[in-house]
Protein backbone atom coordinates (compact mmCIF):
# COMPACT_ATOMS: atom_id res chain seq x y z
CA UNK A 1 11.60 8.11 2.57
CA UNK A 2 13.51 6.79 -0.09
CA UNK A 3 16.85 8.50 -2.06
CA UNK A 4 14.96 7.90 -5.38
CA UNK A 5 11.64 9.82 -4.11
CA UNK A 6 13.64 12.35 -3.10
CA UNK A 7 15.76 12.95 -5.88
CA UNK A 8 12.80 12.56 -8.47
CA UNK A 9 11.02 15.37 -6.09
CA UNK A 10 13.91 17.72 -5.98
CA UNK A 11 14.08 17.19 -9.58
CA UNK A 12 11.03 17.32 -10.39
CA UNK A 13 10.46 20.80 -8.44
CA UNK A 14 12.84 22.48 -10.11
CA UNK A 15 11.60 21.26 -13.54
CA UNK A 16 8.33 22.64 -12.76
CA UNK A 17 9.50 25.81 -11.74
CA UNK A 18 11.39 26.28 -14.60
CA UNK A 19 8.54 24.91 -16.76
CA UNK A 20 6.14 27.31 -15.44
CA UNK A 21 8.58 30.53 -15.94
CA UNK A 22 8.98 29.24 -19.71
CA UNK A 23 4.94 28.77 -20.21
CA UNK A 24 3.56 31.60 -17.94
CA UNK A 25 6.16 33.89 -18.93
CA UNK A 26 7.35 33.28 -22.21
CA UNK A 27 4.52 31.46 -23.65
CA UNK A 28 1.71 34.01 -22.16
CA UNK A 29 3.30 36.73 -20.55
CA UNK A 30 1.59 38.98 -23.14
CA UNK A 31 -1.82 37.47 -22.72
CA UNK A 32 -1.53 37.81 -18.39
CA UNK A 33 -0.87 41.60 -19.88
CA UNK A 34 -4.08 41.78 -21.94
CA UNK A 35 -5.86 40.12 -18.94
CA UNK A 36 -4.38 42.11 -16.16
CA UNK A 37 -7.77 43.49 -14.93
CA UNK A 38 -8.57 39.88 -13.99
CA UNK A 39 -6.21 38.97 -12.17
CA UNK A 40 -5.10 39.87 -7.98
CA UNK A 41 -3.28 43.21 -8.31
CA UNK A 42 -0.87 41.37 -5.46
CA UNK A 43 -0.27 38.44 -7.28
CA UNK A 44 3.68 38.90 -7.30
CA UNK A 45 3.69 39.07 -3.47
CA UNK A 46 1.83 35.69 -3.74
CA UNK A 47 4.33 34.30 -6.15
CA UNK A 48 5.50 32.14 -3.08
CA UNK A 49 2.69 30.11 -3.14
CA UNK A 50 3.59 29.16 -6.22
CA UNK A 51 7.06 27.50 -5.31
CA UNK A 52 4.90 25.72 -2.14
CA UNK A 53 2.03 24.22 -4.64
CA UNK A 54 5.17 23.20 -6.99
CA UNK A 55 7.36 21.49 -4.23
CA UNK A 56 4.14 19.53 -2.70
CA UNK A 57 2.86 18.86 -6.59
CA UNK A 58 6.47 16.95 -7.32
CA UNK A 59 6.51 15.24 -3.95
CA UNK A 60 3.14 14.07 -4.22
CA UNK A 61 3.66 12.79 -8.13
CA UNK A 62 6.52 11.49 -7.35
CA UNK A 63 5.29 9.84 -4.20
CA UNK A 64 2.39 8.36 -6.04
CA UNK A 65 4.32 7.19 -8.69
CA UNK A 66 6.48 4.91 -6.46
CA UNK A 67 4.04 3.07 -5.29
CA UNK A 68 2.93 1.67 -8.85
CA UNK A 69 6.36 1.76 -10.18
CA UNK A 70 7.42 -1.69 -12.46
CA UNK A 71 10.41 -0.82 -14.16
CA UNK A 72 8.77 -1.19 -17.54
CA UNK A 73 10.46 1.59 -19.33
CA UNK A 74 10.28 5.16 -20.09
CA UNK A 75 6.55 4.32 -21.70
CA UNK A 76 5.46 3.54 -17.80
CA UNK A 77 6.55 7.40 -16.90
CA UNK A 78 5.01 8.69 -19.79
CA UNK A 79 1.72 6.93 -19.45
CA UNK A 80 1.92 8.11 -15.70
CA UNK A 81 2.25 11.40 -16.82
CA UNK A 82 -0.36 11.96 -19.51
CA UNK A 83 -2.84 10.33 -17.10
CA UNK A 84 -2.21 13.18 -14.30
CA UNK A 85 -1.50 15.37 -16.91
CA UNK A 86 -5.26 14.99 -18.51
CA UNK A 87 -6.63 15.09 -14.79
CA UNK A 88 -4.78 17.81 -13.57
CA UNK A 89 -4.90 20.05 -16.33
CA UNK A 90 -8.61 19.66 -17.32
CA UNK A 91 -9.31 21.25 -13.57
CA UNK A 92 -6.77 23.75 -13.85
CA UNK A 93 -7.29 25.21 -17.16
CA UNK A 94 -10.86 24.91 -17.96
CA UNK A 95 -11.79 25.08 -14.20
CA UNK A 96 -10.03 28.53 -14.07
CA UNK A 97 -12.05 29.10 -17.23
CA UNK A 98 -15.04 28.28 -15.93
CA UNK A 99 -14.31 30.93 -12.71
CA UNK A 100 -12.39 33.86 -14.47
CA UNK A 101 -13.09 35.72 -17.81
CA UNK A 102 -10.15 34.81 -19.52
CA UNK A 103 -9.70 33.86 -23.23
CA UNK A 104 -10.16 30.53 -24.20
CA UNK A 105 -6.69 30.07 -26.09
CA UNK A 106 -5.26 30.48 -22.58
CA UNK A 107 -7.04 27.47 -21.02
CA UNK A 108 -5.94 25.68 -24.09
CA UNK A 109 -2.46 26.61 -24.04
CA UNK A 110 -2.74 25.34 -19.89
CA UNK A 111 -4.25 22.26 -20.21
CA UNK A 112 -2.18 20.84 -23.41
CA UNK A 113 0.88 22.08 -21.54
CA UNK A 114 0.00 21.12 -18.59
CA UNK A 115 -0.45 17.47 -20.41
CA UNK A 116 3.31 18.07 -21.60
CA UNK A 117 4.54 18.66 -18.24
CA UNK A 118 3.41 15.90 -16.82
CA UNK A 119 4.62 13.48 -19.04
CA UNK A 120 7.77 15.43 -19.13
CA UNK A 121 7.82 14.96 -15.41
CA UNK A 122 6.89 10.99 -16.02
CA UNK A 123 10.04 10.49 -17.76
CA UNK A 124 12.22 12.12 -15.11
CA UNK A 125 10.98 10.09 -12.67
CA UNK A 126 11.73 6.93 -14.67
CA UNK A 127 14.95 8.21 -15.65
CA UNK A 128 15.69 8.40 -11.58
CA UNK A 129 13.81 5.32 -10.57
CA UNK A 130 15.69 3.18 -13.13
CA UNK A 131 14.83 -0.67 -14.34
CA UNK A 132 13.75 -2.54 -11.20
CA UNK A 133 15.66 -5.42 -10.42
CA UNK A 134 14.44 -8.92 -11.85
CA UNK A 135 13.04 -11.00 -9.04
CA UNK A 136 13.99 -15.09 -9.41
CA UNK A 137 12.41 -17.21 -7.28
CA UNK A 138 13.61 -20.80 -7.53
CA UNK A 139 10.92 -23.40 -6.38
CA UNK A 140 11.98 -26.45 -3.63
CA UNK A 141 13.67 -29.47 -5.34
CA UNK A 142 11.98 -31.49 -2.33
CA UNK A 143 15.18 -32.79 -1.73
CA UNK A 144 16.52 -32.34 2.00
């Protein structure tokens, strides 16, 4: 495993933590009040799955990432990021809408944050990958 994977996971992890406190309990926290009858009266003795989902959700973006990575520029990380951000949101948000009778605003606040952290998360991995290295490959002279 790489330094750069690891440092764009570790990274990464923590922005998503931090992401999530701002969105699910700044952003919403009055609308997970208005909602509570939905939701798992244990769900802050479950919070730890949370932290889990986050650390295997950087390592796998991350991980992903690398393997297509071409040192274009921050535009690669934030194409990279809308792309999983559109996917993963679209399930999250309106799949949880789909399941759970929860206002719609709140699947629409997920997914288009959801898009945000992702390309949010894009850029930080750029931002540790850096540019890749030009590659110069001189062709034979044919001379001995």
């Amino acid at each position: 495993m790489s330094k750069k994977v690891l440092t764009a996971t570790a990274t990464i992890f923590v922005f998503f933590t931090l992401y999530s406190m701002l969105v699910n309990g700044v952003i919403l926290g009055s609308a997970y009040q208005s909602t509570a009858s939905v939701w798992r009266p244990d769900m802050d003795r479950l919070m730890w799955i949370y932290w889990v989902l986050n650390l295997v959700g950087a390592f796998f973006f991350v991980f992903v990432f690398s393997k297509g990575y071409e040192g274009k520029g921050m535009m690669e990380g934030v194409r990279y990021g809308l792309y999983m951000g559109i996917w993963l949101g679209m399930g999250y948000a309106y799949g949880t809408y789909a399941m759970i009778a929860i206002p719609y605003y709140m699947a629409a606040i997920w997914f288009w944050t959801t898009i945000l952290q992702y390309i949010i998360a894009g850029i930080i991995a750029v931002a540790v990958f850096g540019k890749v290295p030009m590659v110069t490959t001189i062709a034979p002279s044919g001379k001995p």
